[in-house]
Protein backbone atom coordinates (compact mmCIF):
# COMPACT_ATOMS: atom_id res chain seq x y z
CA UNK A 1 13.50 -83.14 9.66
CA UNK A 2 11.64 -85.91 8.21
CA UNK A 3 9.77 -86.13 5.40
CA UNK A 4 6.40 -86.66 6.80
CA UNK A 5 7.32 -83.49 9.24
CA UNK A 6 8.36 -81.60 5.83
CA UNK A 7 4.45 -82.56 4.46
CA UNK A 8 2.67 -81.47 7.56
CA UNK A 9 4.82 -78.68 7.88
CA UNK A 10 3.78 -77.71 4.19
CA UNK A 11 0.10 -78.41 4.43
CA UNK A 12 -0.39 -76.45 7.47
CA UNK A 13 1.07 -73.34 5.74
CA UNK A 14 -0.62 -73.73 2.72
CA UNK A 15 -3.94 -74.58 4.80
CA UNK A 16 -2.91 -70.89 6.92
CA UNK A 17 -2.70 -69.43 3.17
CA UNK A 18 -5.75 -70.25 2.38
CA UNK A 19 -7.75 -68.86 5.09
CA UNK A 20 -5.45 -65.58 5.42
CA UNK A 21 -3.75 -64.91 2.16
CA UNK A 22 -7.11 -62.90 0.69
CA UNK A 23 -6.86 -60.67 3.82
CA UNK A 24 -2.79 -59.98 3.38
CA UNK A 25 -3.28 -59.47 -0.51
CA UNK A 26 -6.05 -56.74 0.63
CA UNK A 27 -3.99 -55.20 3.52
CA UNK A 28 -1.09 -54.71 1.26
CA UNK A 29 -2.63 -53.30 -1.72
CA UNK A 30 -5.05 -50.71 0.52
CA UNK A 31 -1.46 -50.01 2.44
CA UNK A 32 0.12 -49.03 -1.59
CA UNK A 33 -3.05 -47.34 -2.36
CA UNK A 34 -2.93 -45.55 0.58
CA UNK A 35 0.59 -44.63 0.18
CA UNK A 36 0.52 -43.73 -3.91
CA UNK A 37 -2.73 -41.72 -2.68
CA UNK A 38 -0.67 -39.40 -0.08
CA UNK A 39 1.78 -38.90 -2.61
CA UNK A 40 -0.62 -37.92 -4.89
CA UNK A 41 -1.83 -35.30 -2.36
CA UNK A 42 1.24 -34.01 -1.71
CA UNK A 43 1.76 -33.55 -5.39
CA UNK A 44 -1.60 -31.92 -5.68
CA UNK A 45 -0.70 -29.16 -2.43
CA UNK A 46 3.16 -29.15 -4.17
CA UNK A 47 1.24 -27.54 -7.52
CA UNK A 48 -1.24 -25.67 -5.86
CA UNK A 49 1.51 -23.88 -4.15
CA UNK A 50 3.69 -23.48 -7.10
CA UNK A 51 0.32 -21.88 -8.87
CA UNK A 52 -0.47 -19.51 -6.37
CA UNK A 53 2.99 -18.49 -6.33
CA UNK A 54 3.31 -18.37 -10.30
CA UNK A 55 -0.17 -15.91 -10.17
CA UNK A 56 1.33 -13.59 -7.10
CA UNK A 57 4.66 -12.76 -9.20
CA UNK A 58 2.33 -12.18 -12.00
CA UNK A 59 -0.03 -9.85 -9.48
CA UNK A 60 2.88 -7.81 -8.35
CA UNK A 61 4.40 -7.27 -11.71
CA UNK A 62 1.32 -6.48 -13.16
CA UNK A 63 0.84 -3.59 -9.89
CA UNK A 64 4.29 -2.32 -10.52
CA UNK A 65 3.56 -1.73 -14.25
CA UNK A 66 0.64 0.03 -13.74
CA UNK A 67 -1.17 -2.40 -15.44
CA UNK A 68 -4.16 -2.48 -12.61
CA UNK A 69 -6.86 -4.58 -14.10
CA UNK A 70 -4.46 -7.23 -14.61
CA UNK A 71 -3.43 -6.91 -11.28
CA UNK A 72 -7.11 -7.45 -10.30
CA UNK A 73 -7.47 -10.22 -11.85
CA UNK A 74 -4.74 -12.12 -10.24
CA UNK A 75 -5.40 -10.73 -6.93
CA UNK A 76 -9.12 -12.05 -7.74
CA UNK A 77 -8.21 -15.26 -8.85
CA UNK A 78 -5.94 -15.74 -5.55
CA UNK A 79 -8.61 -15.18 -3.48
CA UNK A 80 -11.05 -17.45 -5.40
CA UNK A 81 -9.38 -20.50 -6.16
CA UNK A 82 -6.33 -20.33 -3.71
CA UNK A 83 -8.16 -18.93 -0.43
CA UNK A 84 -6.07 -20.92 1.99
CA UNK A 85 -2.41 -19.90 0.58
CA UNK A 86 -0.44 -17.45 1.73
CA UNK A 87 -0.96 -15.58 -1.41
CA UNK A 88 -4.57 -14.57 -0.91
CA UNK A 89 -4.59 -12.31 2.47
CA UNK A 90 -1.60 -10.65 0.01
CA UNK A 91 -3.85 -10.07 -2.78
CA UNK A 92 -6.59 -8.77 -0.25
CA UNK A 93 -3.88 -6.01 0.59
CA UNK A 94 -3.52 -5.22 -2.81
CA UNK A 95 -6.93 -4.97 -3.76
CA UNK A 96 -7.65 -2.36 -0.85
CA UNK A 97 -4.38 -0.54 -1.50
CA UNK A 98 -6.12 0.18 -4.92
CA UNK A 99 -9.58 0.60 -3.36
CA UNK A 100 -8.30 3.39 -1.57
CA UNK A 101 -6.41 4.83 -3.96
CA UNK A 102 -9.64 4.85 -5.97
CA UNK A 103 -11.57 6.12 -2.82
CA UNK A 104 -13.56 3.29 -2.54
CA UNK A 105 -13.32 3.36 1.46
CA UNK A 106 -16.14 0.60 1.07
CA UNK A 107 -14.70 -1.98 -1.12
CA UNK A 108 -11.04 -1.47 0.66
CA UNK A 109 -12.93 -2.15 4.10
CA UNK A 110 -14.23 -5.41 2.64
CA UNK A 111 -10.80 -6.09 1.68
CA UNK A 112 -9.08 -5.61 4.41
CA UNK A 113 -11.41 -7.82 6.78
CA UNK A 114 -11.00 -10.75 4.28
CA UNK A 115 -7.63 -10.12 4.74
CA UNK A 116 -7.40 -10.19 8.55
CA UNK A 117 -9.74 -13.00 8.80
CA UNK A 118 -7.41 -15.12 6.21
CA UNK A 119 -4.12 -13.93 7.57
CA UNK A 120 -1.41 -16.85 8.15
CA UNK A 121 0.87 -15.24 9.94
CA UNK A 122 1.00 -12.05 13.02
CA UNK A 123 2.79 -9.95 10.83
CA UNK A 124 0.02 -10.31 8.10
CA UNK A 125 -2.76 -10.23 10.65
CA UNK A 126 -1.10 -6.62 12.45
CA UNK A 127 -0.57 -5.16 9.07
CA UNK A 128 -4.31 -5.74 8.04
CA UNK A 129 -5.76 -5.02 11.27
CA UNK A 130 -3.62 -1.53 11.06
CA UNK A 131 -4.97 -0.45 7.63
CA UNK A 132 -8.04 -1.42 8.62
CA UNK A 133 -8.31 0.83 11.53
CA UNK A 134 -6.92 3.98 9.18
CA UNK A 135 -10.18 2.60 6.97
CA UNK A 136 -12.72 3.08 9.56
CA UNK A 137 -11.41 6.37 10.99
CA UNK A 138 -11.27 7.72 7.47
CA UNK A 139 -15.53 6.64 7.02
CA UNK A 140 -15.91 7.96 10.37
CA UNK A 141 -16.75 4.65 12.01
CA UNK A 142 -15.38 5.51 14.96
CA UNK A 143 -16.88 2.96 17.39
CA UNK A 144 -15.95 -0.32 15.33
CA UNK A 145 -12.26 1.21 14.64
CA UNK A 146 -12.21 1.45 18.83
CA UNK A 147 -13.24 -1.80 19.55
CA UNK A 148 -11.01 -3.59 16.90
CA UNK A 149 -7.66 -1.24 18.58
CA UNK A 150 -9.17 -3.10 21.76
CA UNK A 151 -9.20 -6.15 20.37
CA UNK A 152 -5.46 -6.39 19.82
CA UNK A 153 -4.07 -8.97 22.70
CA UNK A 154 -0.40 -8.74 21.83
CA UNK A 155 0.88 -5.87 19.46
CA UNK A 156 4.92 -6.90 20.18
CA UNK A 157 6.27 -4.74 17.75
CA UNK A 158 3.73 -3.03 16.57
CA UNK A 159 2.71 -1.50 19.24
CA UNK A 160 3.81 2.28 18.41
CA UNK A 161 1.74 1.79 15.23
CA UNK A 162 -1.05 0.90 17.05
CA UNK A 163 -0.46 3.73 19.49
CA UNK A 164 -0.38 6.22 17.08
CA UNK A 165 -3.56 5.08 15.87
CA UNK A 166 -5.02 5.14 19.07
CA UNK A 167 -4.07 8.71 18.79
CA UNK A 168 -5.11 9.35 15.68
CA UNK A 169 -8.63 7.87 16.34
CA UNK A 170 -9.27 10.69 19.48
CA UNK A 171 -7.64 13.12 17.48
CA UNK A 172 -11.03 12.45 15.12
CA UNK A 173 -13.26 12.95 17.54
CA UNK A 174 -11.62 16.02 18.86
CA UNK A 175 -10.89 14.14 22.21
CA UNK A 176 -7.14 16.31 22.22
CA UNK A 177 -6.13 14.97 26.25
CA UNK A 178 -6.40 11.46 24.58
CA UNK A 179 -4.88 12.08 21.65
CA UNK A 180 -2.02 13.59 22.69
CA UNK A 181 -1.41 10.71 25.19
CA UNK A 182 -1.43 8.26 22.79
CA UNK A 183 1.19 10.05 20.41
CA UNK A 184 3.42 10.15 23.30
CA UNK A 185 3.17 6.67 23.80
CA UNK A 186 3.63 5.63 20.31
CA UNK A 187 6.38 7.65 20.43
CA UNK A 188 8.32 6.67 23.30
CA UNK A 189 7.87 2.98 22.25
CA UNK A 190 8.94 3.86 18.29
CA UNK A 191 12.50 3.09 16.79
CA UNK A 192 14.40 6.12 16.35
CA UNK A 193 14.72 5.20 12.69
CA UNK A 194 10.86 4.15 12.11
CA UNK A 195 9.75 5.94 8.65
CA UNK A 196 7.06 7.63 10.27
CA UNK A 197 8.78 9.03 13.26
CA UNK A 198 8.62 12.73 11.67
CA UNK A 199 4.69 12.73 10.81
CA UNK A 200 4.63 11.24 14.61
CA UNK A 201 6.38 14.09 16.03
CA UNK A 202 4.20 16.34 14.02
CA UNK A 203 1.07 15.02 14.77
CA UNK A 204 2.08 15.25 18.59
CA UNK A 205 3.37 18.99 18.70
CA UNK A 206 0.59 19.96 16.52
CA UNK A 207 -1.48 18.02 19.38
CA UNK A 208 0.54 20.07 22.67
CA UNK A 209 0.42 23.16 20.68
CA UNK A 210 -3.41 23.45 21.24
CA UNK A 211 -2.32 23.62 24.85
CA UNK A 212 -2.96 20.21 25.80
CA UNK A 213 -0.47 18.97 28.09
CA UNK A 214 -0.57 15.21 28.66
């Protein structure tokens, strides 16, 4: 290559430079802010997750000690400040758990909506959907505990459960043909070792000894 090829060669870059080098500069600093900001974000989520973790094993031990407004306060600050976390439709649970047991039917129903409208995963979403139900038959709201049982698309393996409350639900309203259907379904469709197979059986001979026959 010659020398005067060299020089052109060398002006015409440093010409290029000098109408494009502003423009790479910027591309490649918004590309490192862009990648020190994701980082950053998943550093943020990262903590976020290791707090609402941190304040659920503080919840639970706090429950298990008996040491209930602590407990609350957890479960409260879940809900509040970690909403979207897995944590929160927990801490929903726990809060109506102790409604209940406090027979606050009111505050537990509360409860137990925010925790099926918050629930991140099926098994979460059954389980408050299921207490729920017990909720509304317990306040007599016998209407709104039907139409949510209808409102359940796929039970899988919870269908027994929600059976049973099907049965438990006409049993309420003294509707004993019902009632005594639906404990025979949730019973044919229970494990032989589910915990509650015994009150099952009861509820449904106590049921067919009325004299209903399904």
């Amino acid at each position: 290559m010659s020398a005067a090829s060299e020089k052109e060669q060398i002006e015409a870059l440093g010409k290029w430079w000098k109408e494009n080098g502003s423009s790479i500069i910027t591309g490649l600093l918004l590309g490192v802010s862009i990648l020190l900001g994701g980082k950053a974000w998943f550093n943020y989520q990262d903590t976020q997750v290791q707090n609402a973790s941190n304040i659920y094993s503080q919840m639970m031990v706090s429950s298990q000690s008996r040491m209930l407004e602590q407990a609350r306060t957890h479960a409260n600050e879940l809900i509040s400040n970690y909403t979207d976390s897995t944590y929160a439709p927990l801490a929903a649970l726990l809060l109506a758990r102790l409604a209940v047991q406090d027979g606050k039917l009111g505050a537990a129903q509360g409860q137990l909506q925010w925790a099926l409208d918050h629930a991140t995963s099926p098994q979460l979403e059954n389980t408050a959907r299921l207490r729920l139900v017990r909720v509304l038959i317990a306040q007599q709201q016998y209407a709104q505990a039907e139409k949510l049982l209808a409102s359940v698309i796929d039970a899988g393996a919870y269908a027994y459960l929600y059976a049973e409350l099907e049965g438990d639900l006409a049993a309420a309203q003294n509707q004993l043909q019902q009632a005594a259907t639906a404990y025979k379904k949730a019973l044919d469709a229970s494990p032989a070792q589910a915990p509650n197979r015994g009150l099952l059986t009861a509820k449904y001979e106590n049921i067919s000894g009325t004299g209903v026959t399904e």
